[in-house]
C-alpha atoms as a PDB file:
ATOM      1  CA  UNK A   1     100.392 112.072 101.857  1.00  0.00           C
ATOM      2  CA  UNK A   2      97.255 113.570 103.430  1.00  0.00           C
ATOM      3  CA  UNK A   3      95.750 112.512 100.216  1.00  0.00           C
ATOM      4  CA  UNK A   4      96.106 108.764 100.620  1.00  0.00           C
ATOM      5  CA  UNK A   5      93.732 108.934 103.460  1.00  0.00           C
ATOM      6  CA  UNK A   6      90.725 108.104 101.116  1.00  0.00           C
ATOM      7  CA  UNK A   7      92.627 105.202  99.886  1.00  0.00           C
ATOM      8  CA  UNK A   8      91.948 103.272 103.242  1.00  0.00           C
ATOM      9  CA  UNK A   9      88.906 101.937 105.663  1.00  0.00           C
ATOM     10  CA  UNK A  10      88.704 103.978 108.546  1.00  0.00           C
ATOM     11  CA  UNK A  11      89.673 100.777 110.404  1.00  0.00           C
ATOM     12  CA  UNK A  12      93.362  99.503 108.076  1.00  0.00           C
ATOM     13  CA  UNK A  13      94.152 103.652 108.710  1.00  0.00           C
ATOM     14  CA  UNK A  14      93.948 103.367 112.512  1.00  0.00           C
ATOM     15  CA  UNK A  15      95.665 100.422 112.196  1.00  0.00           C
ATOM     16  CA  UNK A  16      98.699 101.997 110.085  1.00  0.00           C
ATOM     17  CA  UNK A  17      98.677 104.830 112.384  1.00  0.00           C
ATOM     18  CA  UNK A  18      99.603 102.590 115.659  1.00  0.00           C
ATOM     19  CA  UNK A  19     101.947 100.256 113.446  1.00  0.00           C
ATOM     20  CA  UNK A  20     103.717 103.036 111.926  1.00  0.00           C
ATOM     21  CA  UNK A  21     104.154 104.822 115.629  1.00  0.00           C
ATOM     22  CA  UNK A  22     106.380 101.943 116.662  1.00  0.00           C
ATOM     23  CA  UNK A  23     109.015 102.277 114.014  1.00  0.00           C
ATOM     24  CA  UNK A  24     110.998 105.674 113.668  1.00  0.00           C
ATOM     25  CA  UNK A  25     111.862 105.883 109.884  1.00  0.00           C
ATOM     26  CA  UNK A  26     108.073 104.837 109.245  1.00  0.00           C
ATOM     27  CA  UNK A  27     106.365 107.480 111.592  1.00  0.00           C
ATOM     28  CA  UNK A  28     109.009 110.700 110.226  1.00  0.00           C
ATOM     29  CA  UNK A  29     108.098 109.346 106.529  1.00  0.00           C
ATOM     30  CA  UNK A  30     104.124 109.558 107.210  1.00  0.00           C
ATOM     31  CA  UNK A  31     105.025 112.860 109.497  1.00  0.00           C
ATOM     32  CA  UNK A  32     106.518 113.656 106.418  1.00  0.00           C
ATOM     33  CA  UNK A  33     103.919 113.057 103.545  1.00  0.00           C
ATOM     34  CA  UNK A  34     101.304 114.292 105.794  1.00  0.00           C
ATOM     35  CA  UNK A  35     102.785 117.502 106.120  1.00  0.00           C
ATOM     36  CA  UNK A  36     102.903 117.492 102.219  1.00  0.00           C
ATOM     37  CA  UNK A  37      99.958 116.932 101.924  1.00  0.00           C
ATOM     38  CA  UNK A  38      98.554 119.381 104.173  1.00  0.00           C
ATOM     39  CA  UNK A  39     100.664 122.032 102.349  1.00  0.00           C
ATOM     40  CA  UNK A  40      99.244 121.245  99.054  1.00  0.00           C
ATOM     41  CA  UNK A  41      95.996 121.291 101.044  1.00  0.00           C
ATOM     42  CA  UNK A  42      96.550 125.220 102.354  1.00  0.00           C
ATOM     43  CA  UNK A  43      98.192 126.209  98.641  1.00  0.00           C
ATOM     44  CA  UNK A  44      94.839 125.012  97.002  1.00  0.00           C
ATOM     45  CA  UNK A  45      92.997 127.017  99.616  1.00  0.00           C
ATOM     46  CA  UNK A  46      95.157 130.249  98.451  1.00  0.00           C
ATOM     47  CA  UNK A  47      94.742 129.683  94.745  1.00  0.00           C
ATOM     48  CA  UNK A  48      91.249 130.023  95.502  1.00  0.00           C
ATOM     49  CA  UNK A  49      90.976 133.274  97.680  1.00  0.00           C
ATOM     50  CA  UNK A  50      90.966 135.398  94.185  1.00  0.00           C
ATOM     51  CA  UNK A  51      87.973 133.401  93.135  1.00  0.00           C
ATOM     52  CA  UNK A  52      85.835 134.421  96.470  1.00  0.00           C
ATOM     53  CA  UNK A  53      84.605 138.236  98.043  1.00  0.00           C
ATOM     54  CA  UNK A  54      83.509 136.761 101.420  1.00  0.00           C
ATOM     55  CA  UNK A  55      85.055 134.117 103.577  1.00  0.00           C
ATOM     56  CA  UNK A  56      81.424 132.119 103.668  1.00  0.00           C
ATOM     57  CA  UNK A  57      81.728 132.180 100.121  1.00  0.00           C
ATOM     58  CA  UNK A  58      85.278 130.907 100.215  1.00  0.00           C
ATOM     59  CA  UNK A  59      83.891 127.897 102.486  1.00  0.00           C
ATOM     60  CA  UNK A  60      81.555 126.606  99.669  1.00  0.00           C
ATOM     61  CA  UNK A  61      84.194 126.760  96.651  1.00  0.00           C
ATOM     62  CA  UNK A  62      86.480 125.440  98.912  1.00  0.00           C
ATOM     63  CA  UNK A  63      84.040 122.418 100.065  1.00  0.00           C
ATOM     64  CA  UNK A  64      83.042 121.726  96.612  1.00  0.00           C
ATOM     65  CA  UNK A  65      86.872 121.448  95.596  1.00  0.00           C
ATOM     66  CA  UNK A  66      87.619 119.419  98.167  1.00  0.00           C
ATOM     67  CA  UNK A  67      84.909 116.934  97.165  1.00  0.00           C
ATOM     68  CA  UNK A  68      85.584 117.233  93.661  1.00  0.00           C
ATOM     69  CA  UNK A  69      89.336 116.070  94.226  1.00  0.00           C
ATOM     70  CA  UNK A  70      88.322 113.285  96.532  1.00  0.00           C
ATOM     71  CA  UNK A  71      86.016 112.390  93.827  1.00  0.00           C
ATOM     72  CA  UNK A  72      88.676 112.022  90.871  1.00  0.00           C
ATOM     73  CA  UNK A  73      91.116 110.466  93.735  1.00  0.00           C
ATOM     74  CA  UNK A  74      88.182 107.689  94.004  1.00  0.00           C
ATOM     75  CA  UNK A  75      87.674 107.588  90.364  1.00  0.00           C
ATOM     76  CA  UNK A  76      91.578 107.197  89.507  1.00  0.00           C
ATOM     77  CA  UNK A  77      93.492 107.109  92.255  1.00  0.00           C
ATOM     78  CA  UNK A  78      93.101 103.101  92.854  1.00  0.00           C
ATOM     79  CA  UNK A  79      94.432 102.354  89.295  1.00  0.00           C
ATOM     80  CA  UNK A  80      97.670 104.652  89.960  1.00  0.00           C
ATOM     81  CA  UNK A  81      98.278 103.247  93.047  1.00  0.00           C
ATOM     82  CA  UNK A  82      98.396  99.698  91.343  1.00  0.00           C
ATOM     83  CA  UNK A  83     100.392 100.952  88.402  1.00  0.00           C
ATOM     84  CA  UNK A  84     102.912 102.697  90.523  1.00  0.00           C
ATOM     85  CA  UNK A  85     102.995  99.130  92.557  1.00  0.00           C
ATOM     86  CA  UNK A  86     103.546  97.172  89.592  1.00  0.00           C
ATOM     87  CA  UNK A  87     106.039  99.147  88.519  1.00  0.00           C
ATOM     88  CA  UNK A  88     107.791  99.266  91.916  1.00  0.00           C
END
């Protein structure tokens, strides 16, 4: 998913990215979480549209959500991907 991008270096991404190109069923998979991801993306950007008058308000609440999930994906998103590998 989208999501998983904070999960990797800048570099190991780029280097996923141009692996993943040159086999089919890999690329549609990523094609596929990334498009998940980005939908979960725009939903969380509606659910907060009742919280906001203006749209430059809606910019901040939606930047400081944004780095408040990237947060908690630093803080506990390492040990679920290991547990979800282990149990794999």
């Amino acid at each position: 998913m989208l999501w998983n991008l904070t999960a990797r270096s800048p570099l190991h991404l780029a280097r996923d990215i141009i692996a993943g190109t040159r086999r089919l069923p890999v690329f549609l998979t990523g094609m596929f979480h990334f498009a998940v991801g980005l939908l979960l993306l725009l939903g969380g950007g509606i659910l907060l549209l009742p919280l906001v008058v203006r749209a430059r308000d809606f910019l901040i609440v939606e930047t400081i959500a944004l780095i408040a999930a990237l947060a908690v994906d630093q803080l506990v998103g390492p040990e679920l991907r290991r547990l979800r590998n282990v149990s794999s």
